[in-house]
Structures are given as C-alpha cells and as structure tokens.
Protein backbone atom coordinates (compact mmCIF):
# COMPACT_ATOMS: atom_id res chain seq x y z
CA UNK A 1 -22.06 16.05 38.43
CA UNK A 2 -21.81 14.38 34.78
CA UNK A 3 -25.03 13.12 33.33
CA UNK A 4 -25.87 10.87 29.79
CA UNK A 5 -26.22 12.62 27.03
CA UNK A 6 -27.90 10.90 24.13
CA UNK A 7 -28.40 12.35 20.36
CA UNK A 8 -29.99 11.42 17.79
CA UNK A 9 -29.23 12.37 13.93
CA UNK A 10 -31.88 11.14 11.68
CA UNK A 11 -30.51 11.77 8.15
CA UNK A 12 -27.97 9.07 9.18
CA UNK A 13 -30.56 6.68 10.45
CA UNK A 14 -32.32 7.28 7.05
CA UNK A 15 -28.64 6.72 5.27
CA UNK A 16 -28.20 3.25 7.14
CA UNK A 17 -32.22 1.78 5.08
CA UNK A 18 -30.69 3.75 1.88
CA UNK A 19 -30.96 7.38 2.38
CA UNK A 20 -28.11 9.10 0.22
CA UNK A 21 -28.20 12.75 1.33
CA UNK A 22 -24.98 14.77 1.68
CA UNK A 23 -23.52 15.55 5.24
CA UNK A 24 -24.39 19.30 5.51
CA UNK A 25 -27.82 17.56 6.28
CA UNK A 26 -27.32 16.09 9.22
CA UNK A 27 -29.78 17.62 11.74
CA UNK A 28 -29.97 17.10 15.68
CA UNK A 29 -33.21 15.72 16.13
CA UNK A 30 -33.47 15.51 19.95
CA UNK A 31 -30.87 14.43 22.60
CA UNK A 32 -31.82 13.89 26.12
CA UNK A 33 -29.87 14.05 29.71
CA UNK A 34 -30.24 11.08 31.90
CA UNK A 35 -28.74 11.08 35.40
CA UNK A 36 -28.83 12.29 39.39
CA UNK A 37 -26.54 13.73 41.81
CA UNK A 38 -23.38 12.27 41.10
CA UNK A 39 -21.39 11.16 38.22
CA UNK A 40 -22.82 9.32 35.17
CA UNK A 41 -21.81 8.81 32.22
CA UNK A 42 -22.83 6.65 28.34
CA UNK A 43 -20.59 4.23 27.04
CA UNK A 44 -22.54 2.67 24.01
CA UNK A 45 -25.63 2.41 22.48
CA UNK A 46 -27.62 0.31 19.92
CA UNK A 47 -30.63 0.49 18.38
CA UNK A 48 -33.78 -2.03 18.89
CA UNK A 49 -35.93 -3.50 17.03
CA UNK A 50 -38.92 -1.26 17.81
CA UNK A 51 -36.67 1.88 16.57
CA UNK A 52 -35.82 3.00 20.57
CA UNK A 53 -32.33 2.94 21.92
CA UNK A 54 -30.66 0.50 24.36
CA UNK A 55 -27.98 2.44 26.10
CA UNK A 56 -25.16 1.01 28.15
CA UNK A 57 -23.53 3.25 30.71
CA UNK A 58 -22.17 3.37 34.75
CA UNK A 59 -23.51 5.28 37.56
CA UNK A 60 -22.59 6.14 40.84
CA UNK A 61 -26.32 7.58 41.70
CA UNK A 62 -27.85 4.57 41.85
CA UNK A 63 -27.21 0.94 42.35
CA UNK A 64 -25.43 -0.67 45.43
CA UNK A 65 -21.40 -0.54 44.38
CA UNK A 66 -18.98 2.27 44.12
CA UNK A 67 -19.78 2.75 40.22
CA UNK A 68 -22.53 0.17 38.86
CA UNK A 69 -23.05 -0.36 34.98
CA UNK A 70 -26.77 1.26 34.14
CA UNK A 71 -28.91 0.26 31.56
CA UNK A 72 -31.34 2.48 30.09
CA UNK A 73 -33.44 1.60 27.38
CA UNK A 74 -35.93 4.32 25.86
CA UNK A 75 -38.17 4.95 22.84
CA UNK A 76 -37.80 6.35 19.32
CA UNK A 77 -37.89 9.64 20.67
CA UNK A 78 -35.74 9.23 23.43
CA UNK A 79 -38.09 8.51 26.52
CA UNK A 80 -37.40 6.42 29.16
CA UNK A 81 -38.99 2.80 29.13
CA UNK A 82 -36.44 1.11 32.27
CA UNK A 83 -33.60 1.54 33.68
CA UNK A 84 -31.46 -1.59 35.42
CA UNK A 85 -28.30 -1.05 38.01
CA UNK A 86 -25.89 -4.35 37.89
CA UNK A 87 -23.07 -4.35 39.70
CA UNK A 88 -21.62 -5.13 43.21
CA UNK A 89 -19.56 -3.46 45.93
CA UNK A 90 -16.61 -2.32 43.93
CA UNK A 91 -16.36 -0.13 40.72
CA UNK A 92 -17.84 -2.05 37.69
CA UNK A 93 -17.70 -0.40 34.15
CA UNK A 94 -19.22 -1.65 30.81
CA UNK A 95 -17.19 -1.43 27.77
CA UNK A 96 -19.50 -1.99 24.47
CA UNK A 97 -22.48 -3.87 23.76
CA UNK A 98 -24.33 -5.94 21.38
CA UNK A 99 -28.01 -6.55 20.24
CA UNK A 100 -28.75 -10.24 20.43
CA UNK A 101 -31.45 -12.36 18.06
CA UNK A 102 -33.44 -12.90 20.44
CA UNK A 103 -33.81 -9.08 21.85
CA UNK A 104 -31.27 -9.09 24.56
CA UNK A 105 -28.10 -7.91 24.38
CA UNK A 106 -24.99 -9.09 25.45
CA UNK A 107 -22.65 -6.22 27.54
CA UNK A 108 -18.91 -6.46 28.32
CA UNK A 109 -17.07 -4.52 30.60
CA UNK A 110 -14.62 -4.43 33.60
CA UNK A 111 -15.42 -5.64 37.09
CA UNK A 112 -13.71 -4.82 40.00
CA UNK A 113 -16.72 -7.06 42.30
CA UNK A 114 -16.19 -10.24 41.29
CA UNK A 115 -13.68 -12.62 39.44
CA UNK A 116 -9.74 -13.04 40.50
CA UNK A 117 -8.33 -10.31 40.91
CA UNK A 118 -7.75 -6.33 41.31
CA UNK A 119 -9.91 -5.93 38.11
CA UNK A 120 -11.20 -8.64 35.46
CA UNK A 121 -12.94 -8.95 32.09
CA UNK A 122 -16.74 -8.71 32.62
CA UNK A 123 -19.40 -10.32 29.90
CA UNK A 124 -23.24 -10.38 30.66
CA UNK A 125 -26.29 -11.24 28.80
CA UNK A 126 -29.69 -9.60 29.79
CA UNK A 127 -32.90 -10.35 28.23
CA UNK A 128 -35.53 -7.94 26.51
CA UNK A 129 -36.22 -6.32 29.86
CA UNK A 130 -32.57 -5.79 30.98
CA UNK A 131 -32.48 -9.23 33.43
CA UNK A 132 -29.58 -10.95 33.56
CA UNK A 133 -29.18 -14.41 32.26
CA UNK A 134 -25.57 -14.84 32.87
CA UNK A 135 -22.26 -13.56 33.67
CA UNK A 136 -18.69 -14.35 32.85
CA UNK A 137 -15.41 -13.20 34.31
CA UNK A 138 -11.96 -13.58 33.07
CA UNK A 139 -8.39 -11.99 34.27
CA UNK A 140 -5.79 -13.17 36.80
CA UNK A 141 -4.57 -11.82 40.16
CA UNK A 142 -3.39 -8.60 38.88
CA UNK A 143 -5.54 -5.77 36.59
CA UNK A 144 -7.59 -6.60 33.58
CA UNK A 145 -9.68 -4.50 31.42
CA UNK A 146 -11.67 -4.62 28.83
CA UNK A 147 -13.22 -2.19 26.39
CA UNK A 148 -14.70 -3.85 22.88
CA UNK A 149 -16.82 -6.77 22.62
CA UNK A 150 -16.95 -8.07 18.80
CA UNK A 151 -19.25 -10.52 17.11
CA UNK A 152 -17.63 -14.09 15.73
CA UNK A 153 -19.40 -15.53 13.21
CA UNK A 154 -20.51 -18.59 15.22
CA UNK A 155 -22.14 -16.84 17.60
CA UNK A 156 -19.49 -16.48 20.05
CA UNK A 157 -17.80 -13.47 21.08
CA UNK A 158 -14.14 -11.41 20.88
CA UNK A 159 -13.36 -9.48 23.98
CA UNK A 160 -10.13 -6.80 23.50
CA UNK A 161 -8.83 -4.72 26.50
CA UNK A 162 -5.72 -4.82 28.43
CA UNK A 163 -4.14 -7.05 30.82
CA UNK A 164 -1.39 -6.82 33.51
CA UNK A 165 -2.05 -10.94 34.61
CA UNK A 166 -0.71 -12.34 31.33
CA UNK A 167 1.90 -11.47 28.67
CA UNK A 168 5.29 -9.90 29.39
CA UNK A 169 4.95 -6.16 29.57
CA UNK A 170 3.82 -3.39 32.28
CA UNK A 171 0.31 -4.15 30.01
CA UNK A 172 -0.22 -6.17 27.23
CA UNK A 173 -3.00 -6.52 24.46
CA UNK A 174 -5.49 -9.51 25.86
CA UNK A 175 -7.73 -11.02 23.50
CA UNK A 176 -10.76 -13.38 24.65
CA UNK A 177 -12.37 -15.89 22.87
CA UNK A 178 -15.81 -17.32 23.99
CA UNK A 179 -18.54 -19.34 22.65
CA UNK A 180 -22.51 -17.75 22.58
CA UNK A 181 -23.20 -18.32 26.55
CA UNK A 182 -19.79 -16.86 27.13
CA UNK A 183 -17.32 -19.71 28.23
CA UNK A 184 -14.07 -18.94 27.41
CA UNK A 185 -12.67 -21.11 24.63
CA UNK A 186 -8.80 -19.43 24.25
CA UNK A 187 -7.10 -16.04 25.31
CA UNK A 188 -3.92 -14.46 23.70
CA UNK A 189 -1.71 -11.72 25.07
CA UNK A 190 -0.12 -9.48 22.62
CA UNK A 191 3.06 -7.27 23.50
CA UNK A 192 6.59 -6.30 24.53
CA UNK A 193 8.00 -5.21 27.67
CA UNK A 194 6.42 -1.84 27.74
CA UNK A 195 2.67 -0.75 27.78
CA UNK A 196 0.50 -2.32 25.25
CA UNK A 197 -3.19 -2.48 25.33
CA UNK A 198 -5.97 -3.31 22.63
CA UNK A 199 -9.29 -1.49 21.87
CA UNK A 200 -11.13 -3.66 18.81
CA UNK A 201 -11.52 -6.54 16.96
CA UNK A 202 -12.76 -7.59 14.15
CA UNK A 203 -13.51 -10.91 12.71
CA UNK A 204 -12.65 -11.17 8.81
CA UNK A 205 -13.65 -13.80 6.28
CA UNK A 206 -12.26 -16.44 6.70
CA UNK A 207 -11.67 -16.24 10.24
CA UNK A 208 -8.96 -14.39 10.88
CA UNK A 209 -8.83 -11.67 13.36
CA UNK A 210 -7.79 -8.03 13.15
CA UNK A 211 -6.65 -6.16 16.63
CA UNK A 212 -6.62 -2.73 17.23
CA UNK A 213 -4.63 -0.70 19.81
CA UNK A 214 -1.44 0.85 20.88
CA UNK A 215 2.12 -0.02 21.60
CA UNK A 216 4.92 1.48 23.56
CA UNK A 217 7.05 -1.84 23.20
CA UNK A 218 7.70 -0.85 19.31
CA UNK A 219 7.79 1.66 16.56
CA UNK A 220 8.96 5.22 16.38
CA UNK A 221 7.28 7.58 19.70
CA UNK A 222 5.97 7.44 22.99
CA UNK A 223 3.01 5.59 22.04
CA UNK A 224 1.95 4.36 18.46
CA UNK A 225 -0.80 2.98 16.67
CA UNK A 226 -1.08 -1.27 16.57
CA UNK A 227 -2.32 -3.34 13.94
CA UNK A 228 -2.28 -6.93 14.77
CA UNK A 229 -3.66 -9.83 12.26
CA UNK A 230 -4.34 -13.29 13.52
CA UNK A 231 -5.39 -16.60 12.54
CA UNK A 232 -8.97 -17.96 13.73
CA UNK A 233 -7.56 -19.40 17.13
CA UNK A 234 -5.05 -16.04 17.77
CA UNK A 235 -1.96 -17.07 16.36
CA UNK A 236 0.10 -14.25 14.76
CA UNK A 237 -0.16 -13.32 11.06
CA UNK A 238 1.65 -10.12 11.06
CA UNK A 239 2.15 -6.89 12.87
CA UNK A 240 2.32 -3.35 12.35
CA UNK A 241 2.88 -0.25 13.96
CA UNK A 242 1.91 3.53 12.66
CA UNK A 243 3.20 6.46 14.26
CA UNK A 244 5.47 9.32 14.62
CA UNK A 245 7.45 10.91 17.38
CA UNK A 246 3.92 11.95 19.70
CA UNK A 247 1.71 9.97 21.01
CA UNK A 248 -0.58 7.99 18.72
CA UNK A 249 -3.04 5.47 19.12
CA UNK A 250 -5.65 3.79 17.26
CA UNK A 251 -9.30 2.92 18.63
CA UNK A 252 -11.19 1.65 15.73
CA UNK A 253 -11.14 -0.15 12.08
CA UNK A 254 -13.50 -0.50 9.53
CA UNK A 255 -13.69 -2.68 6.39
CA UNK A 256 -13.09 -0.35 3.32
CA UNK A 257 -13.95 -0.64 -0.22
CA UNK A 258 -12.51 -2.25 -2.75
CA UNK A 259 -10.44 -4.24 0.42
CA UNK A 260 -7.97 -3.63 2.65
CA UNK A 261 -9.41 -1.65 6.33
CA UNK A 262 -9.93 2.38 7.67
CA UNK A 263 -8.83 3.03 11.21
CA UNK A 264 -9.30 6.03 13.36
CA UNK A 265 -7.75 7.23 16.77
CA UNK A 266 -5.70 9.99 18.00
CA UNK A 267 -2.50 11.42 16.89
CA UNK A 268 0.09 13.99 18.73
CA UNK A 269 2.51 13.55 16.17
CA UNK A 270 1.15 14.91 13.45
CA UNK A 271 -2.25 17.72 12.90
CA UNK A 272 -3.14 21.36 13.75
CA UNK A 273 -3.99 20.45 17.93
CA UNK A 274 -2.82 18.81 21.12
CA UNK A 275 -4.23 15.51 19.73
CA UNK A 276 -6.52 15.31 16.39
CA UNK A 277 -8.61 12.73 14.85
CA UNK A 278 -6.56 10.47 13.02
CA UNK A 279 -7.30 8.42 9.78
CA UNK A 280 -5.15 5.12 8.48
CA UNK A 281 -6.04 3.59 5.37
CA UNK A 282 -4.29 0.06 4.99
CA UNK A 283 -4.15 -2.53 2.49
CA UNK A 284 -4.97 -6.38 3.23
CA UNK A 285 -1.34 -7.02 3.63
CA UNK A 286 -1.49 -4.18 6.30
CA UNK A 287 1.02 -1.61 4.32
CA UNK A 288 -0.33 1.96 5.02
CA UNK A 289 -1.90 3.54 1.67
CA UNK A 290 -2.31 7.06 3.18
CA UNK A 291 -3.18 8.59 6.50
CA UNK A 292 -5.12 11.83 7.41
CA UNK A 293 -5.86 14.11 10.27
CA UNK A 294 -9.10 16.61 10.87
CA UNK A 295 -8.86 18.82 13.65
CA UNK A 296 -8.48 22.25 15.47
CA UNK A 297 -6.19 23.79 17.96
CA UNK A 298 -7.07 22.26 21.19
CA UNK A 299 -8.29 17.84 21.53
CA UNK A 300 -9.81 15.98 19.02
CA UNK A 301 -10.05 12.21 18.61
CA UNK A 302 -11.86 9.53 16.57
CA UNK A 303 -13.82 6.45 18.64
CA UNK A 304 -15.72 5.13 15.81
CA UNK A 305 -16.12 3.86 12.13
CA UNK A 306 -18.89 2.71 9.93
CA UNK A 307 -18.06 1.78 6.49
CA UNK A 308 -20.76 3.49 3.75
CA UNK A 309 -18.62 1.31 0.64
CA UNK A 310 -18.37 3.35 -2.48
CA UNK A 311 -20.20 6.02 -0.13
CA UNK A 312 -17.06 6.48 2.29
CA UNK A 313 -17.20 6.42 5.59
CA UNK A 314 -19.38 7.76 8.80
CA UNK A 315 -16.56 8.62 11.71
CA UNK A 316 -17.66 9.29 15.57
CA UNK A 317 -15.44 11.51 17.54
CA UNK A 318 -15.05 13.80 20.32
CA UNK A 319 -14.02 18.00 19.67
CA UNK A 320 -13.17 20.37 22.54
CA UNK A 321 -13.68 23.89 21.94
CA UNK A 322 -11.72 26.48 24.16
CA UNK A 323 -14.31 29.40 24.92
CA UNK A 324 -15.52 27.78 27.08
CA UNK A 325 -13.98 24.41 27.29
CA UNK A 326 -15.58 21.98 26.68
CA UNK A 327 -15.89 18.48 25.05
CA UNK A 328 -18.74 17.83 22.19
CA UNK A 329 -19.47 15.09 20.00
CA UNK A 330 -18.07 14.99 16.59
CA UNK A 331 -19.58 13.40 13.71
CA UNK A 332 -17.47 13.67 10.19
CA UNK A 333 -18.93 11.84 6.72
CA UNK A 334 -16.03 10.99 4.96
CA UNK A 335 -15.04 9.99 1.13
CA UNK A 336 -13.52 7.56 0.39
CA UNK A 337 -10.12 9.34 0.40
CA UNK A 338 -10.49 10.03 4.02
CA UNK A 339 -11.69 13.88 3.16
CA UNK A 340 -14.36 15.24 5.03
CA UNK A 341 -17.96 15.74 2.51
C-alpha cells in the first residue's frame, strides 16, 4: 500500500508574498497521509484562494475503474474538506493541474476509459467543489499520454506528453493546443524514428512556445535532454539536444534572469549517483551557458522549477537514501549560478 503524502514548508510560502530568508530556514510545518488499502499516490498540487491545498492524484481504493484520478482538497493546515473519484472502467491518471479564475481548476491527464484508443490525452474542468463541467479527449488508435498542462495567454491551454498515434517514431513529443473550454485548436508531433516524448511547456512573450523532454532519435547517449522552440501555432524555431553518453532527460524549465531559461531533470552521464538532479542554464538562442549536478550515491532527480529572479531559483526533486531505501522529497534553493544556498 502507497498513500499521499502532502508537506508543507512555510518559509517558502512566506518567500512567494516577499519573504527573503535564507534556505537553512526552511522548516516542515505539517505533512499529512491520505489514502486506504491499496495504492495511491499525489501528482500535483496548488494552492487556493482561502490558503488550503487542491491536490490532484489517482487511486485504486476508491472510485469505480481500475485506477481513478482523486481529488482532495483540504485546509491551510492540511485537513480534509472533499474528496472526488473521476474516472471510468479502465486506468485513468492525471498529469498536472491548474487553478482557474473562477475557483475551479482545470486537470489533465491520461485516460485509458474513454476517447480512441489504447490510451488518450485527458483535460477536465471541475468547479469550486470538484464537479465536473467538462471533459476533453485527444489521441488516435494507438497510446497517448500526457503529463503537463501549461497556461496560454488567451486562456487556452498547452498539453505535452507522448504519443505513439502521430509522428514517425516508436514515440514522439505531442503537443496540444486548445482554447479555454478545451476544444482542440492544433496538435504537433515532435521526433525521429526512435523514442521521443515531451514533459513541459511554456508559453513565452510573444507567443512562442518552449518544449521540454527527451530524445533517443538525436544527440550523443541513450537518451538526452530536448529543447524544442516553436512559433505560436507549433511550427519549429530551433532544436537542441543536451547530453552525454548516459541517460539524460529533462522535466522542467524556468524563465531565468536577465533572459534566456533554467531546466532541471535527470542525468546518468554525468554526477556522483545512478542518476542526479541535473541543472541547464541556456541562453534565448538556446546555446547552453553552463550545466550542474547535486546529488549522492544512489537516485536523485529534479521535477520542478520556480524562478526567484535576482533571488535564484526554488528546485523540487526526489532523493533516495540507501539505509533503508527509500525515496524522499527534495527541495534545493538555488543562486543564480545553479549552486545550492
């Protein structure tokens, strides 16, 4: 059995409204265990409004499919307020969420219940009290998943996962485009003949579009870290791959200041362990100014970014220590420079 675990630190609450303090401050506040007999697990969270937490996760102890997406949503101090099971007879997973204006949020995911075929893209809106409004699928006959949902500026929304129904590789990077009540407007499939697959975007001014993921079609190893920059309606710009003779892949970007973007992943090519957290700084035409690593012996990886401007950076990752084993969260406050404060 697997349950949710959710943790709070507050000194990086207070940091987000202005709080300055230095990272030896950060304090565990409370964290709280949410789940029954069988597996469940937390896949993202935001904050509301009110200061609680809506958290999106899937569950096979409750609900009415194989593996439902959950929704819990609990107080500032971590108490339960509702919970919500959607899903159908199959395995459906949520990727990331959003908070919406109007105190919803809008959840994407994978679906293997509904849509076209083995697996599909899954976007829902709920309300304020977890009730859906609507529901989108999008994928062909074959497997499709998705992981990050991102935020146009026109209200619409970016959905980044993989796909094996379009594009010509084993996988290739699929890229969504939808307007606010989730009809799709384009798609794009990015890759070679190999396994390729996406994990964020992010919308820059102007328009275009940054991709992040991996690529076995190109560059140097097994698997390496994929930078792709589009126009507003997908259209390539460039692209770049980072990576040595391991595997390497990159989950996350983050704007960085005075331009150019931070990404983080995981690296076997490079770093003290198995895998460790990997850092790329690039500049705006997507040339690599430096890279880092910050790790031990045994797994670590980076999931997360949040740019802190002439602060640095706040990085969420995952450590496994090896007496006993076992996987813990891993938050790092980082200059600049990519150095841990």
């Amino acid at each position: 059995m697997k349950r949710i675990s959710l943790a709070r630190w507050l000194p990086f609450f207070l940091l987000l409204v202005g709080g300055t303090s230095g990272a030896q401050s950060l304090q565990l506040q409370w964290h709280r265990t949410f789940g029954a007999g069988e597996n469940d697990y937390g896949r993202s969270v935001i904050q509301t409004a009110d200061g609680g937490f809506l958290v999106a996760g899937d569950t096979r102890s409750f609900g009415s499919g194989l593996s439902d997406l959950w929704l819990l949503r609990v107080d500032s101090e971590g108490d339960t307020l509702w919970t919500r099971t959607i899903g159908g007879v199959g395995d459906d997973h949520p990727g990331d969420l959003l908070a919406s204006a109007d105190g919803g949020a809008v959840i994407c995911g994978t679906t293997r219940s509904s849509g076209a075929g083995f697996s599909d893209f899954w976007l829902l809106k709920v309300d304020s009290g977890g009730t859906v409004l609507w529901e989108r699928t999008y994928g062909g006959e074959l497997e499709d998943e998705c992981w990050t949902l991102g935020a146009a500026a026109d209200g619409g929304f970016l959905l980044v996962g993989n796909t094996r129904s379009q594009g010509l590789g084993v996988t290739d990077l699929w890229l969504v485009r939808t307007d606010s009540l989730g009809q799709q407007q384009w798609n794009r499939s990015y890759g070679g003949s190999q396994a390729d697959g996406g994990y964020g975007a992010l919308e820059l001014e102007g328009g275009d579009l940054l991709l992040t993921g991996y690529t076995n079609s190109r560059g140097a190893g097994q698997a390496d870290g994929y930078v792709i920059r589009t126009n507003s309606i997908g259209d390539t710009l460039w692209t770049r791959t980072f990576g040595g003779s391991g595997e390497d892949r990159l989950f996350a970007c983050a704007a960085a200041t005075p331009g150019g973007w931070l990404f983080t992943g995981r690296t076997t090519s490079w770093g003290a362990g198995s895998n460790d957290l990997w850092l790329l700084r690039l500049n705006e035409l997507g040339d690599s100014l430096w890279t880092r690593t910050h790790g031990g012996a045994d797994s670590d990886l980076g999931l997360q970014l949040l740019s802190l401007g002439a602060e640095g950076f706040f990085a969420v990752g995952q450590t496994t220590l090896s007496q006993p084993v076992m996987q813990q969260i891993w938050t790092l406050w980082l200059d600049s420079e990519g150095e841990i404060l």
